[in-house]
Protein backbone atom coordinates (compact mmCIF):
# COMPACT_ATOMS: atom_id res chain seq x y z
CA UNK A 1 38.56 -20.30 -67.38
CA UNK A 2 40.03 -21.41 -64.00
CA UNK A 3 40.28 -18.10 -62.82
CA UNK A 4 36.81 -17.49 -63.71
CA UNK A 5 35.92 -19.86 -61.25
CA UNK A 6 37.89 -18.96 -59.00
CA UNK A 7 36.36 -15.72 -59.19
CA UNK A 8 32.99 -16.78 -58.92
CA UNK A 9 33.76 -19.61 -56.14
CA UNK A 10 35.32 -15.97 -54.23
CA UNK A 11 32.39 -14.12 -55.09
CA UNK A 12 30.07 -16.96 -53.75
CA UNK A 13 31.54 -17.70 -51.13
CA UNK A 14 31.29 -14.00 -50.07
CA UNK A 15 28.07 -13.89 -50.80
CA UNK A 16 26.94 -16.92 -48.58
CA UNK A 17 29.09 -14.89 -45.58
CA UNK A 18 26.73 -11.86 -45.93
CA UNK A 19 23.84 -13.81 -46.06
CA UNK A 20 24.58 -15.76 -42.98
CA UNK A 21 25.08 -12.94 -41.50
CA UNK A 22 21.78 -11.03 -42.14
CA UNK A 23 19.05 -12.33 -39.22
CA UNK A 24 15.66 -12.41 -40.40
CA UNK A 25 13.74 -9.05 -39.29
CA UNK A 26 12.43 -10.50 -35.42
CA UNK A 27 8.97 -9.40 -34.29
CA UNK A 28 8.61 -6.55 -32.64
CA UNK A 29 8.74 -6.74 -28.68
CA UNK A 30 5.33 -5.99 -27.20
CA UNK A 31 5.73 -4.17 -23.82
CA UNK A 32 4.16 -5.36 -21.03
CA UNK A 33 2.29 -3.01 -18.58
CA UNK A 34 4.13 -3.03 -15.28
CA UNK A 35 0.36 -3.08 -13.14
CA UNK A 36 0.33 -6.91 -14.35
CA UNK A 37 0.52 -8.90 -11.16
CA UNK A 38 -1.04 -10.45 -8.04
CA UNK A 39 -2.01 -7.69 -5.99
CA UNK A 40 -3.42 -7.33 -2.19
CA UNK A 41 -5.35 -4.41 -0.58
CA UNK A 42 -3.13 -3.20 1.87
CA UNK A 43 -4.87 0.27 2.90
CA UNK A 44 -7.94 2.42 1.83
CA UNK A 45 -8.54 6.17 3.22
CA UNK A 46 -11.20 8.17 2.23
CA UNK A 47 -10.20 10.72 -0.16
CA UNK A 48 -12.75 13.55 0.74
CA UNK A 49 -15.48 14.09 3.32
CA UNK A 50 -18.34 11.61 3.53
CA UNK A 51 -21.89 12.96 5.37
CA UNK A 52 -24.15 10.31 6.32
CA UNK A 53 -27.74 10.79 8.03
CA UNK A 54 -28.43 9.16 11.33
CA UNK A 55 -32.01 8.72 12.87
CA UNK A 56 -30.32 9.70 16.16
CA UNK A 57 -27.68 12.81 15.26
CA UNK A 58 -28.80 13.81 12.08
CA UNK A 59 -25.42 14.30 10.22
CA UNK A 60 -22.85 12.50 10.85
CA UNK A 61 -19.34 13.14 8.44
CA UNK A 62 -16.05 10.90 8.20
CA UNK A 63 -13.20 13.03 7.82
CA UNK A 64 -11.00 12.54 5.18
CA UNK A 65 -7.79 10.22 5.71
CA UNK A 66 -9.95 7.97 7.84
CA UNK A 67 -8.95 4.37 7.66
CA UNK A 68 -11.70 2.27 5.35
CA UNK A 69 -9.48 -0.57 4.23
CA UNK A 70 -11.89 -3.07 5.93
CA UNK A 71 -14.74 -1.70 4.19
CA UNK A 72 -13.62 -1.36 0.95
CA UNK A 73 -11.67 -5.30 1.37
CA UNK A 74 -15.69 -6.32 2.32
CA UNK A 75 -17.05 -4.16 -0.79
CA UNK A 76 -14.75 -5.22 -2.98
CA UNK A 77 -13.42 -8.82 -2.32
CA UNK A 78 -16.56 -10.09 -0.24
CA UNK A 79 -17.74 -12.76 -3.25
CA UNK A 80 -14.40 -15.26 -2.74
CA UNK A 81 -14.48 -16.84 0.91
CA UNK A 82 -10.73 -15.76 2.00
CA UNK A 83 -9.32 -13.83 4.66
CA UNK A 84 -8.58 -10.41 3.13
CA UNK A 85 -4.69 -10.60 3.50
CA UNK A 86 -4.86 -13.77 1.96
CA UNK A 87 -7.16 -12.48 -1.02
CA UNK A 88 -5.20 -11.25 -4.41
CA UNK A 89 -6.76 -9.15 -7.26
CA UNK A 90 -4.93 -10.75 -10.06
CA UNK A 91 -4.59 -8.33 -13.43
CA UNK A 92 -3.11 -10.52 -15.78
CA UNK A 93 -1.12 -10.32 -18.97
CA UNK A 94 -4.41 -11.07 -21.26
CA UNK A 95 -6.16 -7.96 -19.02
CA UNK A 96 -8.45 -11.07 -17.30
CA UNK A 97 -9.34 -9.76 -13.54
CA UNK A 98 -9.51 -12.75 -11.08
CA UNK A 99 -10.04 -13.12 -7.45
CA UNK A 100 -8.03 -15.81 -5.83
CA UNK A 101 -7.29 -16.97 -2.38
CA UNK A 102 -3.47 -18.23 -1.51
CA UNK A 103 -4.85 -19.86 1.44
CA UNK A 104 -7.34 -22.18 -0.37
CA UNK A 105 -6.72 -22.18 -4.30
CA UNK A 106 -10.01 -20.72 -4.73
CA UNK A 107 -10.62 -18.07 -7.66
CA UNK A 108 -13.27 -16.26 -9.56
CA UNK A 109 -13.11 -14.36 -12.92
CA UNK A 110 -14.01 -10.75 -11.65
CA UNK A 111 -13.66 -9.18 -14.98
CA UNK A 112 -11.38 -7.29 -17.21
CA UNK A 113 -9.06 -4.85 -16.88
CA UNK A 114 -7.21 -1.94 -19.14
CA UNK A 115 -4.31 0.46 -18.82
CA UNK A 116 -5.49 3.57 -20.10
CA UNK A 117 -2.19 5.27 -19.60
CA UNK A 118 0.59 5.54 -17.28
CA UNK A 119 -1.34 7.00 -14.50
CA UNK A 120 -4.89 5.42 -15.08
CA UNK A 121 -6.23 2.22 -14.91
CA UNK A 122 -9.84 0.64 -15.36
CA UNK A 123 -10.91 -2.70 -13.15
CA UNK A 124 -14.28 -3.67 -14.87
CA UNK A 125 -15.66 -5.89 -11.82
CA UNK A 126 -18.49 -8.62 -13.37
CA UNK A 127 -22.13 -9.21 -11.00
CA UNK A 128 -19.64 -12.61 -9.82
CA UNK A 129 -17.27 -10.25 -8.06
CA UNK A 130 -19.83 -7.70 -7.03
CA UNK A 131 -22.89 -10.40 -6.32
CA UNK A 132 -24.54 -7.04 -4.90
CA UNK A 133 -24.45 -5.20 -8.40
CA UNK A 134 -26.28 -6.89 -11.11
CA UNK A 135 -24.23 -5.41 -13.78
CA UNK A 136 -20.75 -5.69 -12.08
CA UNK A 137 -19.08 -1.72 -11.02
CA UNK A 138 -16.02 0.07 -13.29
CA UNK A 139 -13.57 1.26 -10.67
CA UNK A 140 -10.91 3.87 -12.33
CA UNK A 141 -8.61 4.26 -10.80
CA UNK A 142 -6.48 7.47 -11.14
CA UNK A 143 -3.28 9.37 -10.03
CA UNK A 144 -1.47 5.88 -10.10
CA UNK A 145 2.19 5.46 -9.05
CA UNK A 146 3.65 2.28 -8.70
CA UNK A 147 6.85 2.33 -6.28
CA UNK A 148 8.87 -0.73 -5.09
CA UNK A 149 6.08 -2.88 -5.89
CA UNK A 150 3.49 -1.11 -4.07
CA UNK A 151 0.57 0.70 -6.49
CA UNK A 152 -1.64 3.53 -4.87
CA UNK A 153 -4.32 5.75 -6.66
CA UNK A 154 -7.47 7.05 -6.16
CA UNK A 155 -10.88 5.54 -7.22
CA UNK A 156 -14.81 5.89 -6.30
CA UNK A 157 -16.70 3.19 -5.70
CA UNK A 158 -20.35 2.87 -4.55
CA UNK A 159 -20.97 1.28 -1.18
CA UNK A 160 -24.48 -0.15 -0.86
CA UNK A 161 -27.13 1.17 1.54
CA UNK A 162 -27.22 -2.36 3.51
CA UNK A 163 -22.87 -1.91 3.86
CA UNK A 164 -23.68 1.27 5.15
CA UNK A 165 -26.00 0.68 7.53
CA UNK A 166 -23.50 -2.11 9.10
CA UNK A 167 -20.88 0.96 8.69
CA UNK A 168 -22.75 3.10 10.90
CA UNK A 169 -23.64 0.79 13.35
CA UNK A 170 -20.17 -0.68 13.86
CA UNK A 171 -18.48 3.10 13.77
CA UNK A 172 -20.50 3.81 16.99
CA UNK A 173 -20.97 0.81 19.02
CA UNK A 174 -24.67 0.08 17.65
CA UNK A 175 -25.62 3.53 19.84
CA UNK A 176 -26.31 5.00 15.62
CA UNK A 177 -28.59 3.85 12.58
CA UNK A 178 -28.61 5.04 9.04
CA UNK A 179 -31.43 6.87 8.02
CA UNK A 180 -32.21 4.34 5.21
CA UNK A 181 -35.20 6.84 4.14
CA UNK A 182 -32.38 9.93 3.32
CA UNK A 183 -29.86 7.52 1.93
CA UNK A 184 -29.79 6.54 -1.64
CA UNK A 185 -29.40 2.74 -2.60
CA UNK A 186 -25.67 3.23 -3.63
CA UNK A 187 -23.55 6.34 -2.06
CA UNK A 188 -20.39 7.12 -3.93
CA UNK A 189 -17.09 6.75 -1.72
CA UNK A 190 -14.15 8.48 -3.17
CA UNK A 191 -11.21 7.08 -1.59
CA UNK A 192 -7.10 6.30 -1.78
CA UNK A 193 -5.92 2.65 -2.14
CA UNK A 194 -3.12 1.20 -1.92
CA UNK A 195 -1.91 -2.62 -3.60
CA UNK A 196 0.73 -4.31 -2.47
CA UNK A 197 2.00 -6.83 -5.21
CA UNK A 198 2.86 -10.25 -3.82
């Protein structure tokens, strides 16, 4: 009988070792998309040739490669008074989209955002980002690498007849004007950006 109980006091205590030993399964880790951050708009080139019509020239094209940050920074982060290099497109880890400034604490809910895959993602931009679009603009944005913190791609994005207009007239020294009559209300710009994250 003792060594019975020895036996089973051996065999317990055995047992209680394995099962101390054995973790409960943990929850799987979700992976978080590396484009989450606080992102500003460091340089925009047109991607392809744009024509516009002139009431004094006729047809007028921008090459590609020319420089259009400081249009696109207007088009696309004009609703939240900041100084564009202080302005950041936040994507954050519940896909929100939000303007901010770092010089005031200001921000605005812009939207949503998605990654689509590794190479493509989708900035759905609400009527309160884009006060000029009543139902907001979906920029996708394509051909994505992200390298030392610094995320370029290519999107298209329509620029408003009145931005282009202002375009026009500060491009040539208020000697052009936009044909407003043989432009539509929106042109789509195809261009490269590039994000630096802060």
């Amino acid at each position: 009988m003792k060594q019975t109980r020895l036996v089973l006091l051996a065999f317990l205590s055995l047992a209680l070792v394995v099962m101390s030993g054995c973790k409960e399964d943990e929850e799987p880790q979700v992976e978080l998309s590396p484009f989450i951050g606080d992102y500003v708009i460091t340089e925009a080139t047109l991607a392809e040739n744009l024509t516009l019509q002139t009431n004094e020239i006729g047809a007028m094209t921008l090459v590609a490669d020319l420089d259009i940050t400081e249009m696109i920074q207007t088009a696309l982060l004009g609703a939240i008074d900041c100084e564009p290099e202080n302005t950041l497109i936040e994507m954050r880890e519940d896909f929100s989209l939000y303007l901010s400034c770092t010089s005031s604490m200001e921000e605005l809910d812009a939207g949503t955002w998605e990654e689509q895959s590794e190479t493509v993602i989708v900035l759905s931009m609400n009527s309160t980002a884009i006060p000029a679009s009543p139902t907001g603009i979906v920029l996708t944005v394509s051909e994505i690498t992200l390298v030392d913190n610094v995320l370029t791609g290519t999107t298209t994005v329509p620029i408003s007849e009145a931005m282009l207009v202002d375009i026009i007239a500060g491009m040539s020294g208020g000697q052009l004007s936009l044909d407003e009559e043989a432009t539509p209300d929106a042109l789509p710009v195809t261009f490269t950006i590039e994000l630096t994250m802060q």
